[in-house]
N, C-alpha and C. Protein backbone atom coordinates (compact mmCIF):
# COMPACT_ATOMS: atom_id res chain seq x y z
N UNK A 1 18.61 1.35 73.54
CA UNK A 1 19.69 1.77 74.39
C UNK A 1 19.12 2.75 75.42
N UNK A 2 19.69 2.48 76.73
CA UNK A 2 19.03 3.94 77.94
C UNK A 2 19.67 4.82 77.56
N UNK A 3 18.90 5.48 78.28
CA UNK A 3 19.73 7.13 78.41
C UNK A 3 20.75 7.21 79.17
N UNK A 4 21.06 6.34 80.29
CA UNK A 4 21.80 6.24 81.16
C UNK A 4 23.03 5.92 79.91
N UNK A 5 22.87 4.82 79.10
CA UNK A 5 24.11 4.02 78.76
C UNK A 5 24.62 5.05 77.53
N UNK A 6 23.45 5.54 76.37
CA UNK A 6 23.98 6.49 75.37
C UNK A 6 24.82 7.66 76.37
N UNK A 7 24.63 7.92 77.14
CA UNK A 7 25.09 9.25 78.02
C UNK A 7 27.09 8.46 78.34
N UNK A 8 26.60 7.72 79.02
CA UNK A 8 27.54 6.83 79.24
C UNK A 8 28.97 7.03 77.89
N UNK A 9 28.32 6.47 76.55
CA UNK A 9 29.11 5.97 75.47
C UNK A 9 29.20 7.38 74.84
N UNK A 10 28.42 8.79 74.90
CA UNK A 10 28.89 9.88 74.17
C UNK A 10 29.87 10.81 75.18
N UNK A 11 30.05 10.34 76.60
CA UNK A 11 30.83 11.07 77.73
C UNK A 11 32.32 10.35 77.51
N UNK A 12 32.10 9.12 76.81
CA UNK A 12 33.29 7.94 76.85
C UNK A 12 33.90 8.61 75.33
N UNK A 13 32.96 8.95 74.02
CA UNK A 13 33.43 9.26 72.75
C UNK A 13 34.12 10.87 72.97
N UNK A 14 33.33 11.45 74.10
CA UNK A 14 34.39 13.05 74.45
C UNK A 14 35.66 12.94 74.92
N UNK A 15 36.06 12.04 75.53
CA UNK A 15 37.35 12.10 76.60
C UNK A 15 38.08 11.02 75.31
N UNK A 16 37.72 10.13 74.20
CA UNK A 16 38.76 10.14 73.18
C UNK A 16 39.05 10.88 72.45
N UNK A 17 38.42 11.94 71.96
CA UNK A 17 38.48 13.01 71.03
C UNK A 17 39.03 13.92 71.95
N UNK A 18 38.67 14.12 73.12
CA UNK A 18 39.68 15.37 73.41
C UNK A 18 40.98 15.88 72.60
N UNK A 19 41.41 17.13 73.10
CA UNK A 19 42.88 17.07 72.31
C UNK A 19 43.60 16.75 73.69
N UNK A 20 44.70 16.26 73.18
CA UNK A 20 45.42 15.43 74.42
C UNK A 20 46.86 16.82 74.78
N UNK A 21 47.46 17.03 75.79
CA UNK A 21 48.66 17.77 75.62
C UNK A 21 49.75 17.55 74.85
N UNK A 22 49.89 18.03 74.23
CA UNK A 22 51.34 17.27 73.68
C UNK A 22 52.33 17.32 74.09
N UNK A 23 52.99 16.02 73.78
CA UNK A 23 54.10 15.24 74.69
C UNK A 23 55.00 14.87 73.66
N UNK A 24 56.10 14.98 73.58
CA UNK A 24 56.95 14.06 72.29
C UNK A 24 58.33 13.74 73.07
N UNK A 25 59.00 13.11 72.72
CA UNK A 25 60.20 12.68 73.16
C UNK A 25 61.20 12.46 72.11
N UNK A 26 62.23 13.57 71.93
CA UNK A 26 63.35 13.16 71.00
C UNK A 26 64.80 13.12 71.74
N UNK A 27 65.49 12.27 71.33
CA UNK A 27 66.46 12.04 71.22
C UNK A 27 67.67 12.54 70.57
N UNK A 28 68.53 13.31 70.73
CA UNK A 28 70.12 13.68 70.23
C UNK A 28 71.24 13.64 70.97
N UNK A 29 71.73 13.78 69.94
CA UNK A 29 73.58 14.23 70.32
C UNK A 29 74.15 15.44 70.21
N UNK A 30 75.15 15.70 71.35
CA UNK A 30 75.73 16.62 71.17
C UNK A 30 77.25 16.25 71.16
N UNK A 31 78.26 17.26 71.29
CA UNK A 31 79.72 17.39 71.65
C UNK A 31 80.14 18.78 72.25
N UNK A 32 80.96 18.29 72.89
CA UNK A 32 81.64 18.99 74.21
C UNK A 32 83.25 19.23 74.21
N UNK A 33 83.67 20.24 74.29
CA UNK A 33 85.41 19.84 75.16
C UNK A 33 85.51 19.71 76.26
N UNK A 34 86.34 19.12 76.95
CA UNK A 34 86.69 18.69 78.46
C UNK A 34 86.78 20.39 79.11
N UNK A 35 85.68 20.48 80.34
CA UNK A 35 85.86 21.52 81.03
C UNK A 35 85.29 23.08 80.03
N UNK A 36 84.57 22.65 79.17
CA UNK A 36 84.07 24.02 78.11
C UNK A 36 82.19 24.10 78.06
N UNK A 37 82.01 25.20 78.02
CA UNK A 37 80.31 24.55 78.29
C UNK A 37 79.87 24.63 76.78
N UNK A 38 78.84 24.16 76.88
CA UNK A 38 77.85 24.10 75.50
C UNK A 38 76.69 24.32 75.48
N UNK A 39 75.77 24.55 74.60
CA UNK A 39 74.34 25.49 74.71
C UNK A 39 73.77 23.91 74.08
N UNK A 40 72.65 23.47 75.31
CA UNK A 40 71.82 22.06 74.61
C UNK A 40 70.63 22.49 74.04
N UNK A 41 69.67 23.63 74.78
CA UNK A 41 68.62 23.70 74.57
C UNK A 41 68.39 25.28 74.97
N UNK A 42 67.63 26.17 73.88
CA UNK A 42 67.36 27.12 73.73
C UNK A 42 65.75 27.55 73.30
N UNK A 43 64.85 27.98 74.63
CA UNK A 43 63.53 27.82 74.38
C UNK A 43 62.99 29.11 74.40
N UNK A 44 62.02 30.32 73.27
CA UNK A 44 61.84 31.65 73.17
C UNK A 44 60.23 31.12 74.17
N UNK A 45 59.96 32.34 74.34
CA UNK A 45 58.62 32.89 75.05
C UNK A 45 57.48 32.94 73.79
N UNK A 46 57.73 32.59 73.17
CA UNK A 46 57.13 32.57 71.85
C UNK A 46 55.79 31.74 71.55
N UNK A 47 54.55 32.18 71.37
CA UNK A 47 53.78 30.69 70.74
C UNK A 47 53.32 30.87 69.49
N UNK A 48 52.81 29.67 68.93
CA UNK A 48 53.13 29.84 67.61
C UNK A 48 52.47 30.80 66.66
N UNK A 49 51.10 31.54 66.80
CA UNK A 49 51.02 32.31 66.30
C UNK A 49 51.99 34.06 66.39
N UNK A 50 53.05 33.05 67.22
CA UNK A 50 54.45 34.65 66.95
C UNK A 50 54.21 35.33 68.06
N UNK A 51 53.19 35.16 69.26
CA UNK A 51 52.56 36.16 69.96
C UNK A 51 53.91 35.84 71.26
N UNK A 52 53.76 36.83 72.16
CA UNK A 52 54.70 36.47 73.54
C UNK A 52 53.98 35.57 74.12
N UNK A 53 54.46 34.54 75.06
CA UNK A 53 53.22 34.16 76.13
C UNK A 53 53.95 33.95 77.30
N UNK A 54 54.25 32.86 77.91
CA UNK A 54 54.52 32.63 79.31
C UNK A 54 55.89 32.35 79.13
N UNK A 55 56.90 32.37 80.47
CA UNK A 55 58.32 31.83 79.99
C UNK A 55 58.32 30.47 79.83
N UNK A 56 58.86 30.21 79.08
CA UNK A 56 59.00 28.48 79.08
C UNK A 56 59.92 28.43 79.81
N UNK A 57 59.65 26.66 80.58
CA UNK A 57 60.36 26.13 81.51
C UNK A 57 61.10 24.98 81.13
N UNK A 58 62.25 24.72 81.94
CA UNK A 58 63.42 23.60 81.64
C UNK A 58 63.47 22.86 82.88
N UNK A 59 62.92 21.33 82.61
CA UNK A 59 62.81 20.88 84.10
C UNK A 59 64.57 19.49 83.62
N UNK A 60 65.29 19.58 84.82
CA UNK A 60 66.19 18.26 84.40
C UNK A 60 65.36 17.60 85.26
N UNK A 61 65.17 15.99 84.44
CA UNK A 61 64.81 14.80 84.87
C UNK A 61 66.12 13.94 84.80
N UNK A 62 67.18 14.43 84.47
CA UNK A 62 68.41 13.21 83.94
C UNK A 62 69.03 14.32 84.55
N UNK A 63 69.97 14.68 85.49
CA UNK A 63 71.29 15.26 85.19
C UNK A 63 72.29 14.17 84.86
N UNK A 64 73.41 15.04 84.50
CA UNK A 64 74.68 14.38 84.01
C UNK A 64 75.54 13.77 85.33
N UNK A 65 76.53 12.82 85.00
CA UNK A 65 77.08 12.23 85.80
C UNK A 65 78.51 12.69 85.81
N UNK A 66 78.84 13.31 84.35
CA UNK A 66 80.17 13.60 84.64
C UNK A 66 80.15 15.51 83.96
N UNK A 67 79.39 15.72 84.44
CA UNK A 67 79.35 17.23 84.63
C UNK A 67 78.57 18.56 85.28
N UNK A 68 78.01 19.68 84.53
CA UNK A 68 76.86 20.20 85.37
C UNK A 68 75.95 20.51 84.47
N UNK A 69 74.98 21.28 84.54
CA UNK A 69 74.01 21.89 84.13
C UNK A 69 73.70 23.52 84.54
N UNK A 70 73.99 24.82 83.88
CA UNK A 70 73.14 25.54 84.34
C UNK A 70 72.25 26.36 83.07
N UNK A 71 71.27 27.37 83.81
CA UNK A 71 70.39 27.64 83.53
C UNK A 71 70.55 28.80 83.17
N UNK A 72 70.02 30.02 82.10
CA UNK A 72 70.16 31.41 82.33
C UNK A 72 69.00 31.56 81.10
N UNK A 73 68.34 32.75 81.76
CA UNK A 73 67.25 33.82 81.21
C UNK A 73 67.88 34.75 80.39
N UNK A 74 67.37 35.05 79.46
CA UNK A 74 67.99 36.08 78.72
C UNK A 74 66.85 36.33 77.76
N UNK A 75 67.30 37.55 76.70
CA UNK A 75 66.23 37.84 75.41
C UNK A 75 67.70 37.55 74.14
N UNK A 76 67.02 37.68 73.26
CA UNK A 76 67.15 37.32 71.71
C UNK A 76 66.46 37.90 70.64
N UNK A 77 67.08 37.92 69.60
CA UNK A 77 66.51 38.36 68.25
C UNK A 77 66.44 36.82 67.55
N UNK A 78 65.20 36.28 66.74
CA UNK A 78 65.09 35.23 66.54
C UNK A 78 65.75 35.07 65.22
N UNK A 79 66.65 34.38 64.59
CA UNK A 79 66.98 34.02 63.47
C UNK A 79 66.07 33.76 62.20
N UNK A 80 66.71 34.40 61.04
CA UNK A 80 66.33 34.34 59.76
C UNK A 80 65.36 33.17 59.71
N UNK A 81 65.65 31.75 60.13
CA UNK A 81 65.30 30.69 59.77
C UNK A 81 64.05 30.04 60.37
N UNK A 82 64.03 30.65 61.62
CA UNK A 82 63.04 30.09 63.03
C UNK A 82 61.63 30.46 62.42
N UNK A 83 60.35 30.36 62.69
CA UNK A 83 59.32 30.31 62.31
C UNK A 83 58.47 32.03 62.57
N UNK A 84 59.29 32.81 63.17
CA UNK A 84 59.18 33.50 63.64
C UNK A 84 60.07 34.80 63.40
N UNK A 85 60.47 34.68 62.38
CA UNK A 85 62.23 35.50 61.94
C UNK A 85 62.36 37.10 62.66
N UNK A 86 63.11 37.46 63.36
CA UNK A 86 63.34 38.33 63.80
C UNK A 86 62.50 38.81 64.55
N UNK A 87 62.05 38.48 65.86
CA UNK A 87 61.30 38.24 66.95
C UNK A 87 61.92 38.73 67.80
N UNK A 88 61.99 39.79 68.74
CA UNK A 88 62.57 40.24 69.96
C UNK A 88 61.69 39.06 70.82
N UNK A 89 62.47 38.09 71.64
CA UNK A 89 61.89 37.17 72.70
C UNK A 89 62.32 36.87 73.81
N UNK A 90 62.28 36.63 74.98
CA UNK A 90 62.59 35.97 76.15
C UNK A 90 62.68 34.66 75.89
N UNK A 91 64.12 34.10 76.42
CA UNK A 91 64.41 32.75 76.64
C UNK A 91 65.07 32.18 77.31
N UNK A 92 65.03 30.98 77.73
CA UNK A 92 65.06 30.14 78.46
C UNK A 92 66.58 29.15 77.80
N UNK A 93 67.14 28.96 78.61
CA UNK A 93 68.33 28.23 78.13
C UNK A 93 69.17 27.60 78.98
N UNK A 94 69.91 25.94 78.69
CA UNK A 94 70.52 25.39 79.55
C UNK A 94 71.45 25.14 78.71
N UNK A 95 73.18 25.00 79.76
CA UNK A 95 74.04 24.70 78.85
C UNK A 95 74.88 23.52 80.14
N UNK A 96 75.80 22.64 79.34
CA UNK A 96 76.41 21.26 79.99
C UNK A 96 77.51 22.40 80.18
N UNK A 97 78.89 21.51 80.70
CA UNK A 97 79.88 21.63 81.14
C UNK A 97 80.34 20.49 81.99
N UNK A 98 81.22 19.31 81.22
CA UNK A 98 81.81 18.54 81.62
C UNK A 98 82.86 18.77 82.92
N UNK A 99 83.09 17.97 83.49
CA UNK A 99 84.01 18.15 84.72
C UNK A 99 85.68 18.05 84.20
N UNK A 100 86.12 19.26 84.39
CA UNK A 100 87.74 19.21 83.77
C UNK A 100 88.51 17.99 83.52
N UNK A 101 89.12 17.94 82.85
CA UNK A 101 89.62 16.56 82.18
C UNK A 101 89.25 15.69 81.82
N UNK A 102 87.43 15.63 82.18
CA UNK A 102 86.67 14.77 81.60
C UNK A 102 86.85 14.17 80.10
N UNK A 103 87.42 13.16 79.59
CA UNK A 103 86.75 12.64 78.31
C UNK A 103 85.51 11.28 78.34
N UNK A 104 85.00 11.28 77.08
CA UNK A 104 83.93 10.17 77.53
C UNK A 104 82.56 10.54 77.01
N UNK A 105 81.19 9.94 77.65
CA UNK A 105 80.10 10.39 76.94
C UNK A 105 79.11 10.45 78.37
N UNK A 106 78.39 11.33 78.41
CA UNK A 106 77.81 12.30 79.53
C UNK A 106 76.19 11.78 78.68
N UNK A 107 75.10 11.80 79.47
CA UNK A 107 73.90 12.04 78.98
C UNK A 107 72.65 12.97 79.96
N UNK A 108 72.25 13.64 79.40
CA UNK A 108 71.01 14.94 79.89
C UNK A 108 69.77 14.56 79.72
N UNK A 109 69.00 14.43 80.77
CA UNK A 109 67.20 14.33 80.02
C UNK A 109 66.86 15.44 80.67
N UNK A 110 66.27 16.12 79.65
CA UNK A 110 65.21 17.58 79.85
C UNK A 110 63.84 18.16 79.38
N UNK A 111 62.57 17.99 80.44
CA UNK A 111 61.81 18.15 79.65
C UNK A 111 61.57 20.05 79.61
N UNK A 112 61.06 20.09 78.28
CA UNK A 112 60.92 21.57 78.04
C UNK A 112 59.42 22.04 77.42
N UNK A 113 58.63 22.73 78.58
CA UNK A 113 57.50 23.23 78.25
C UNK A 113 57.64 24.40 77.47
N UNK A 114 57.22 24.52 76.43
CA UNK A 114 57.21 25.68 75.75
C UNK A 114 56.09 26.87 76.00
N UNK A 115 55.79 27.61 75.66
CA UNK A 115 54.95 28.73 75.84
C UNK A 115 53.47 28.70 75.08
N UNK A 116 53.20 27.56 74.27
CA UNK A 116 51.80 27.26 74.57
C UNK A 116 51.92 25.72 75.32
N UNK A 117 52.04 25.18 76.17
CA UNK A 117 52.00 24.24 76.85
C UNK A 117 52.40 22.81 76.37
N UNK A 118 52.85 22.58 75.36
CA UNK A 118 53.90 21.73 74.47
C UNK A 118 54.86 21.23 75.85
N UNK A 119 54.97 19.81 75.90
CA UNK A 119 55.79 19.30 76.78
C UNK A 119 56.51 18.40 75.68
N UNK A 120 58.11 18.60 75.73
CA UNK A 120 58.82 18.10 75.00
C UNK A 120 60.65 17.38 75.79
N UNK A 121 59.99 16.25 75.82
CA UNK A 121 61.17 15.46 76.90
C UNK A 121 62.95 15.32 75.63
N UNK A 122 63.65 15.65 75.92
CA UNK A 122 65.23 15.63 75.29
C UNK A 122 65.90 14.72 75.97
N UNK A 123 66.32 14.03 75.31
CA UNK A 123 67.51 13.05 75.89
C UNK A 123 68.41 13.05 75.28
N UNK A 124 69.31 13.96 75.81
CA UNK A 124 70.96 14.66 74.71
C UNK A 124 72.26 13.73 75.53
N UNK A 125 72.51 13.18 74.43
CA UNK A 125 73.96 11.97 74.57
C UNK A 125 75.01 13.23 74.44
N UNK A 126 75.44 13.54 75.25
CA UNK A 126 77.12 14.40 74.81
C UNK A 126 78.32 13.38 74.46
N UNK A 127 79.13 13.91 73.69
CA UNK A 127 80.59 13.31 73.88
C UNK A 127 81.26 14.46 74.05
N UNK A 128 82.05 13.86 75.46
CA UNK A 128 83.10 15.05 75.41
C UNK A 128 84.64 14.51 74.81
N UNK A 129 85.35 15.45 74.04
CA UNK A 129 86.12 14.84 73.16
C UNK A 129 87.38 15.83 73.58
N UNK A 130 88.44 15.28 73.83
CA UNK A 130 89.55 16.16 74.28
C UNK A 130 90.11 16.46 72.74
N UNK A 131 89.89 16.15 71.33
CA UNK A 131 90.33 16.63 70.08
C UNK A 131 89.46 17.40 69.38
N UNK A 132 88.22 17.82 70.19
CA UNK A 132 87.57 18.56 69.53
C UNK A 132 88.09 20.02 69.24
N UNK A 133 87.99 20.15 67.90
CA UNK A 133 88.57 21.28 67.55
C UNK A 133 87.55 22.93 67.68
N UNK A 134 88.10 23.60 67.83
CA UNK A 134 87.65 24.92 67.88
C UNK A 134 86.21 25.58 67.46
N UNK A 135 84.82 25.58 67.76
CA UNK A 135 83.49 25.08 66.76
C UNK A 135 83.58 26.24 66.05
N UNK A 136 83.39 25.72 64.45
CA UNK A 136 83.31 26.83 63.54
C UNK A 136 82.43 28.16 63.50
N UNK A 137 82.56 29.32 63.10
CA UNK A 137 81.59 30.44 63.21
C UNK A 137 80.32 30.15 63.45
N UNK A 138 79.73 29.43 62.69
CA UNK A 138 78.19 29.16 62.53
C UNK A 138 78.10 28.46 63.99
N UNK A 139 78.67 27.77 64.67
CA UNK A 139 78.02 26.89 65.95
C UNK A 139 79.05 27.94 67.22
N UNK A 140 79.96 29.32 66.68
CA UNK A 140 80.32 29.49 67.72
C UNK A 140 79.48 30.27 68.89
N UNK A 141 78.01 30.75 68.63
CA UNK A 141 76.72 31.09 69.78
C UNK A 141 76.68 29.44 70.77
N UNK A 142 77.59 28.61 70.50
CA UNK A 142 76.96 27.49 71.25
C UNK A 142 77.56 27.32 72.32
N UNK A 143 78.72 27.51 72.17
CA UNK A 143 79.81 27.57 72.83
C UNK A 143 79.86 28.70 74.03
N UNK A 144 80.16 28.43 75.36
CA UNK A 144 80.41 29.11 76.33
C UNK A 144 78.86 29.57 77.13
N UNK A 145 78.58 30.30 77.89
CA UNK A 145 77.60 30.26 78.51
C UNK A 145 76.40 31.70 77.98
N UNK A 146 77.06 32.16 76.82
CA UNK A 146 76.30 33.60 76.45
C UNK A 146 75.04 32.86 75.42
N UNK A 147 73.93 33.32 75.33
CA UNK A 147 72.68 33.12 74.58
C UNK A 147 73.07 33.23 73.50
């Protein structure tokens, strides 16, 4: 074998082994009331060894057709449960809001870079449901436009 070609096939065996960015794409659902907003996606400044790092970003690739989207910065104390429990953090957050009287089903694609460079695409199906009842304690942080 040349040197030319081994050079060739160990420059070709680096760029498969690289680590690649990560990319994932999930899929959910949410629910909505007609004209009420809802919290889809909530992203901390966080990387995973717990440390602060950069703000994460929320790009829409999908907006909705039968509502809006906005955006708001804020900090947080991280929950008991999160990987990170009780974390003073900066975050990043988008919430829907159907167009008044809207009933029906709305869909969002959002990709969300996290704070070590994690690219993670969302494709959130809403239903907005004019019988949706009142969201219980535990989901009422979701509700309305506060973090």
């Amino acid at each position: 074998m040349s040197l030319a070609r081994s050079t060739a096939a160990l420059a070709a065996g680096l760029l498969l082994t690289a680590p690649a960015l990560a990319q994932t794409t999930v899929t959910r659902s949410e629910t909505a009331a007609p004209g009420k907003s809802v919290r889809l996606a909530i992203v901390p400044n966080l990387k995973k060894d717990c440390t602060s790092g950069p703000m994460p970003e929320i790009r829409v690739s999908g907006a909705p057709k039968n509502g809006s989207l906005i955006t708001k910065v804020g900090k947080i104390k991280t929950p008991a449960k999160y990987r990170c429990p009780g974390k003073e953090a900066a975050v990043q957050a988008i919430f829907y809001q159907s167009k008044d009287g809207y009933t029906g089903t709305d869909e969002v694609t959002v990709d969300v870079k996290d704070s070590d460079g994690n690219v993670q695409t969302q494709n959130i199906r809403i239903t907005v449901n004019a019988a949706k009842k009142e969201a219980p304690a535990k989901d009422a942080a979701k509700s309305g436009t506060d973090l």
